[in-house]
N, C-alpha and C. Protein backbone atom coordinates (compact mmCIF):
# COMPACT_ATOMS: atom_id res chain seq x y z
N UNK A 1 13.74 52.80 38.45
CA UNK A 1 14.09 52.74 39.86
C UNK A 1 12.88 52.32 40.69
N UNK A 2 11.81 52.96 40.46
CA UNK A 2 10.42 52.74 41.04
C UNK A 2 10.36 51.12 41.14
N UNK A 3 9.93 50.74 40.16
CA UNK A 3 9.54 49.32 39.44
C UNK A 3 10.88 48.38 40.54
N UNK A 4 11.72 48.62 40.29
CA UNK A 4 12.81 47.90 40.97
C UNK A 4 13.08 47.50 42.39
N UNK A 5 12.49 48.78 43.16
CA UNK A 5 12.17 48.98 44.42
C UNK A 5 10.55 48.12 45.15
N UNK A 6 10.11 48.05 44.13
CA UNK A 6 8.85 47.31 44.11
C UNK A 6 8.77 46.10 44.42
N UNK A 7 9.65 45.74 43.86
CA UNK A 7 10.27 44.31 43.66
C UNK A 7 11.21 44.03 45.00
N UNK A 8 11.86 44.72 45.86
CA UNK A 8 12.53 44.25 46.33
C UNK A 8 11.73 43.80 47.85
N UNK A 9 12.22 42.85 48.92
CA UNK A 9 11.80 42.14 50.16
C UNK A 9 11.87 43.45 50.93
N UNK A 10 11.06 43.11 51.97
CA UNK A 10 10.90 44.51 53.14
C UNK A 10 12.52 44.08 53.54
N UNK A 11 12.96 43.31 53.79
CA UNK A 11 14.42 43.28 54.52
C UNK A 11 15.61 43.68 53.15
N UNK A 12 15.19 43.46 52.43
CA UNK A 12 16.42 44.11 51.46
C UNK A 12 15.50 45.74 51.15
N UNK A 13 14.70 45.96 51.23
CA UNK A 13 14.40 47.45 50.99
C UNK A 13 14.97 47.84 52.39
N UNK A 14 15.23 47.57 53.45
CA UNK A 14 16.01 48.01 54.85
C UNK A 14 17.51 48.46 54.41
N UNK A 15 17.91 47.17 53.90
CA UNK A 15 19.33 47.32 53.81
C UNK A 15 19.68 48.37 52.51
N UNK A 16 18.98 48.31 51.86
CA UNK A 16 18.98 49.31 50.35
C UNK A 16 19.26 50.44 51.60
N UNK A 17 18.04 51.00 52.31
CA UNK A 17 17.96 52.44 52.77
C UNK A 17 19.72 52.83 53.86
N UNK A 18 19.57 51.49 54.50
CA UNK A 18 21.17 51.51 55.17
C UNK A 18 22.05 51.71 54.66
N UNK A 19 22.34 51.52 52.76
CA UNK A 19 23.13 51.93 52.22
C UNK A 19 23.40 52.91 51.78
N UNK A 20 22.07 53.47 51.50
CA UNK A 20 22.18 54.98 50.83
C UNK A 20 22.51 55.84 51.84
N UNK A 21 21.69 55.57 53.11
CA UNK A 21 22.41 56.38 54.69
C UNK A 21 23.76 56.65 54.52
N UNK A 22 24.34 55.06 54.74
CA UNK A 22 25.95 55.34 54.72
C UNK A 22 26.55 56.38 53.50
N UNK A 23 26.34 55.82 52.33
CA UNK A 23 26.83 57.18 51.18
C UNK A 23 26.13 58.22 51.15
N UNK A 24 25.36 58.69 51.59
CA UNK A 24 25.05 60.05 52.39
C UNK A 24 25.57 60.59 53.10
N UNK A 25 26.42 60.02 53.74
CA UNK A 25 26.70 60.42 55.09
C UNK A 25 28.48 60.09 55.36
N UNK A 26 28.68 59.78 53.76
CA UNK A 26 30.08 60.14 53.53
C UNK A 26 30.81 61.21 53.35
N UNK A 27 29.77 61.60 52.13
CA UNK A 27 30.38 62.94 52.05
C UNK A 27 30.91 63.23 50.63
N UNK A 28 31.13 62.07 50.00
CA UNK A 28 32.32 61.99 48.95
C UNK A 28 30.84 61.45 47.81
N UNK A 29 29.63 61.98 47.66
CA UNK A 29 29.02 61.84 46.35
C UNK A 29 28.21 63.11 46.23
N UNK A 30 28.02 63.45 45.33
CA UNK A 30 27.46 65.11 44.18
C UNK A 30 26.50 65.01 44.68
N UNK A 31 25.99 66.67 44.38
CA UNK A 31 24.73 67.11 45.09
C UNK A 31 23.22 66.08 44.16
N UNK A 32 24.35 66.13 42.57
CA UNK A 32 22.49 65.20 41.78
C UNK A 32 22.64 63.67 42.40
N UNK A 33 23.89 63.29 43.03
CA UNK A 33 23.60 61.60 43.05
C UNK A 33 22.94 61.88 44.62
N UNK A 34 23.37 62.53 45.40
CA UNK A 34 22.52 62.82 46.84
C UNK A 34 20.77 62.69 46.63
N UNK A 35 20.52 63.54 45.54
CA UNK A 35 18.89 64.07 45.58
C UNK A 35 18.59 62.95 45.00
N UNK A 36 19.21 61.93 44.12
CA UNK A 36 18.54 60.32 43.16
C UNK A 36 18.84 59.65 44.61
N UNK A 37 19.53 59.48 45.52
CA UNK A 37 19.50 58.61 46.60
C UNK A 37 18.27 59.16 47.46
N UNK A 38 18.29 60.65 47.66
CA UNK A 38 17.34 60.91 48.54
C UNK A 38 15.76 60.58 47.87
N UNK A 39 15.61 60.73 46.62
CA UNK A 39 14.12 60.12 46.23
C UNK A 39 13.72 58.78 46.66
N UNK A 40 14.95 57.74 45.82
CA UNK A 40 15.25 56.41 46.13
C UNK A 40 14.49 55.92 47.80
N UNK A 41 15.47 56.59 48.46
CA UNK A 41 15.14 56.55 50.00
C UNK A 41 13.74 56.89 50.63
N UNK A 42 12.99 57.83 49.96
CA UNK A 42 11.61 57.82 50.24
C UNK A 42 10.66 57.06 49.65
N UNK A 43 10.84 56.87 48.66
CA UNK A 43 10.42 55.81 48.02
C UNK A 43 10.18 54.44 48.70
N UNK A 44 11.40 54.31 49.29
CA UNK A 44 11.45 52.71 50.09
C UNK A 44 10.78 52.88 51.11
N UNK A 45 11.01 54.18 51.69
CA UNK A 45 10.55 54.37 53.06
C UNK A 45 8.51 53.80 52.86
N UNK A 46 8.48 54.81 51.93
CA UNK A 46 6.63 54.91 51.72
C UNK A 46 6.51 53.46 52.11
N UNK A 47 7.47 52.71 50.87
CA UNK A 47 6.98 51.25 50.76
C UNK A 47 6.54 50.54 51.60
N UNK A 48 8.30 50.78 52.43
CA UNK A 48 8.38 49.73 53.25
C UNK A 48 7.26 50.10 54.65
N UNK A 49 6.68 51.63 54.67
CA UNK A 49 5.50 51.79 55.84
C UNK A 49 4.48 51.12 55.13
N UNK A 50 4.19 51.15 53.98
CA UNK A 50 2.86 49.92 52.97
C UNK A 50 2.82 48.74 53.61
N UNK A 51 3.98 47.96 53.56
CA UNK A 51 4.01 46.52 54.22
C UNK A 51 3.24 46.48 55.53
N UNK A 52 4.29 47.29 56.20
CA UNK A 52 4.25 47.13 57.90
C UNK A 52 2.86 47.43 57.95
N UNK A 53 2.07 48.35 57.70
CA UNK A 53 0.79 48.32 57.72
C UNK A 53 -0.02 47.25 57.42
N UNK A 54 0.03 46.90 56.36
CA UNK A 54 -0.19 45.95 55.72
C UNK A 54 -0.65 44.67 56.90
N UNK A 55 0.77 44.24 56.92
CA UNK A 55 1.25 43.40 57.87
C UNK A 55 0.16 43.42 59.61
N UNK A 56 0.24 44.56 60.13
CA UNK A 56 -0.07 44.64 60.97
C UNK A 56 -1.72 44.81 61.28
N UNK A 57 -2.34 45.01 59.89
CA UNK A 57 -4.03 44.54 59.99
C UNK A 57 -4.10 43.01 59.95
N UNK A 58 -2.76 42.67 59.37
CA UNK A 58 -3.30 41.18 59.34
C UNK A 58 -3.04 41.00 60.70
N UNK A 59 -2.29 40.97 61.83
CA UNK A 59 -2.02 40.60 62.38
C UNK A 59 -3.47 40.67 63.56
N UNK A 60 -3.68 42.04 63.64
CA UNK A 60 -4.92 42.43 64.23
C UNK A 60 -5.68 41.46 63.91
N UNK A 61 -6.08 41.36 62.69
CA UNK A 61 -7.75 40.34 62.32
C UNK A 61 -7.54 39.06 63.14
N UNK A 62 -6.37 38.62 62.31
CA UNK A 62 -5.82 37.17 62.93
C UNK A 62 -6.23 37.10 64.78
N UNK A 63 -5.64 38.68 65.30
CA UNK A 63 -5.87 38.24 66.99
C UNK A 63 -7.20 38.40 67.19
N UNK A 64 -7.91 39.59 66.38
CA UNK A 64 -9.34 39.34 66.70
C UNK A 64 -10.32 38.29 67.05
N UNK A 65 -9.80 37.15 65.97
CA UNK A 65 -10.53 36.70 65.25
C UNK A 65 -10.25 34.81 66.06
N UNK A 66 -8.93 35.27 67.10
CA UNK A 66 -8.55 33.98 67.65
C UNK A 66 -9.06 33.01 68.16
N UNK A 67 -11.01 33.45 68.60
CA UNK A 67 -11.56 32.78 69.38
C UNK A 67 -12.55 32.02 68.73
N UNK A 68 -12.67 32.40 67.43
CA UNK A 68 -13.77 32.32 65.76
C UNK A 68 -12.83 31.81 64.83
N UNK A 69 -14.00 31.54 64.14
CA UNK A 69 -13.44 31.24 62.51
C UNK A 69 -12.62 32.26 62.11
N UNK A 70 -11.17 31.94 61.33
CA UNK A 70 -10.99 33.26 60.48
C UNK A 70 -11.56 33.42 59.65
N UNK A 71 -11.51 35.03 58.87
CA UNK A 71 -12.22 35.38 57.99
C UNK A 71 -11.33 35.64 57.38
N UNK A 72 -12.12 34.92 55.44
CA UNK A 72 -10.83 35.16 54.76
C UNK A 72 -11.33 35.89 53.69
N UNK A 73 -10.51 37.29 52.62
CA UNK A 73 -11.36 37.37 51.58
C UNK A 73 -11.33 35.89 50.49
N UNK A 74 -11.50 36.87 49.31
CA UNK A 74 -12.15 36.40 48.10
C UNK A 74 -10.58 36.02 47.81
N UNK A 75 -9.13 36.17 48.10
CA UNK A 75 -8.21 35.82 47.74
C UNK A 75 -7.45 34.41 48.76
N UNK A 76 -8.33 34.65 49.98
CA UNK A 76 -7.86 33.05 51.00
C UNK A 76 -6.82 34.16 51.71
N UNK A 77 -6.84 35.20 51.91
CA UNK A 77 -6.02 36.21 52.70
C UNK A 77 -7.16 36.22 54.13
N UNK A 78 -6.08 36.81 55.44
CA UNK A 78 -7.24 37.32 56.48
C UNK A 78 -7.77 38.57 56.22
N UNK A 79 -9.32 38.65 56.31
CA UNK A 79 -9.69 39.59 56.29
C UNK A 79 -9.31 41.15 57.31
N UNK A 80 -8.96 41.81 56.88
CA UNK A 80 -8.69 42.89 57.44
C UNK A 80 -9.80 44.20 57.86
N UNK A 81 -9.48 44.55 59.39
CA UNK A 81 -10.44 45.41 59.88
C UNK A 81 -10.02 46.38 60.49
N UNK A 82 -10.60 47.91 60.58
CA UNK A 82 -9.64 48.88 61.23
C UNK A 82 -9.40 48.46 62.53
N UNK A 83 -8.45 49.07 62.92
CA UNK A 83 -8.05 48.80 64.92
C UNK A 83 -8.82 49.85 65.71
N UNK A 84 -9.74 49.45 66.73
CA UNK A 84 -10.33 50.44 67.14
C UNK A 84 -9.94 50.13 68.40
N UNK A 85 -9.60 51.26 69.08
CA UNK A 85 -9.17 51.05 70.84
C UNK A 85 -10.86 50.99 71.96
């Protein structure tokens, strides 16, 4: 399940979690398929906050960095820096 979830797009790990919502919230599945959806569901959740994070240093560097060279690592990615207010 792990491995699988890994694999999937931040927009289909959305819709995964929208699904398990809905059959949660039916009513009509067992207490063990509830607790394998409810792991499932955190699982994605962690993930899908991994990305968005992710995502959103890049976005930072990128604006930092709008008036300069970007900085890229050792992979041709933007370098990423904490957000300091």
């Amino acid at each position: 399940m792990t491995k699988k979830n890994d694999e999937l797009s931040f927009e289909k790990s959305i819709k995964r979690l929208e699904d398990i919502l809905e059959k949660m919230n039916s009513g009509n599945i067992s207490l063990d398929d509830s607790l394998k959806l409810f792991e499932e569901a955190n699982h994605l959740i962690n993930s899908c906050g991994k990305r968005l994070e992710s995502a959103e240093k890049k976005v930072e560097t990128l604006i930092k960095n709008r008036e300069g060279e970007l900085i890229l690592d050792e992979e041709g990615n933007p370098e990423a820096e904490d957000y300091e207010e």
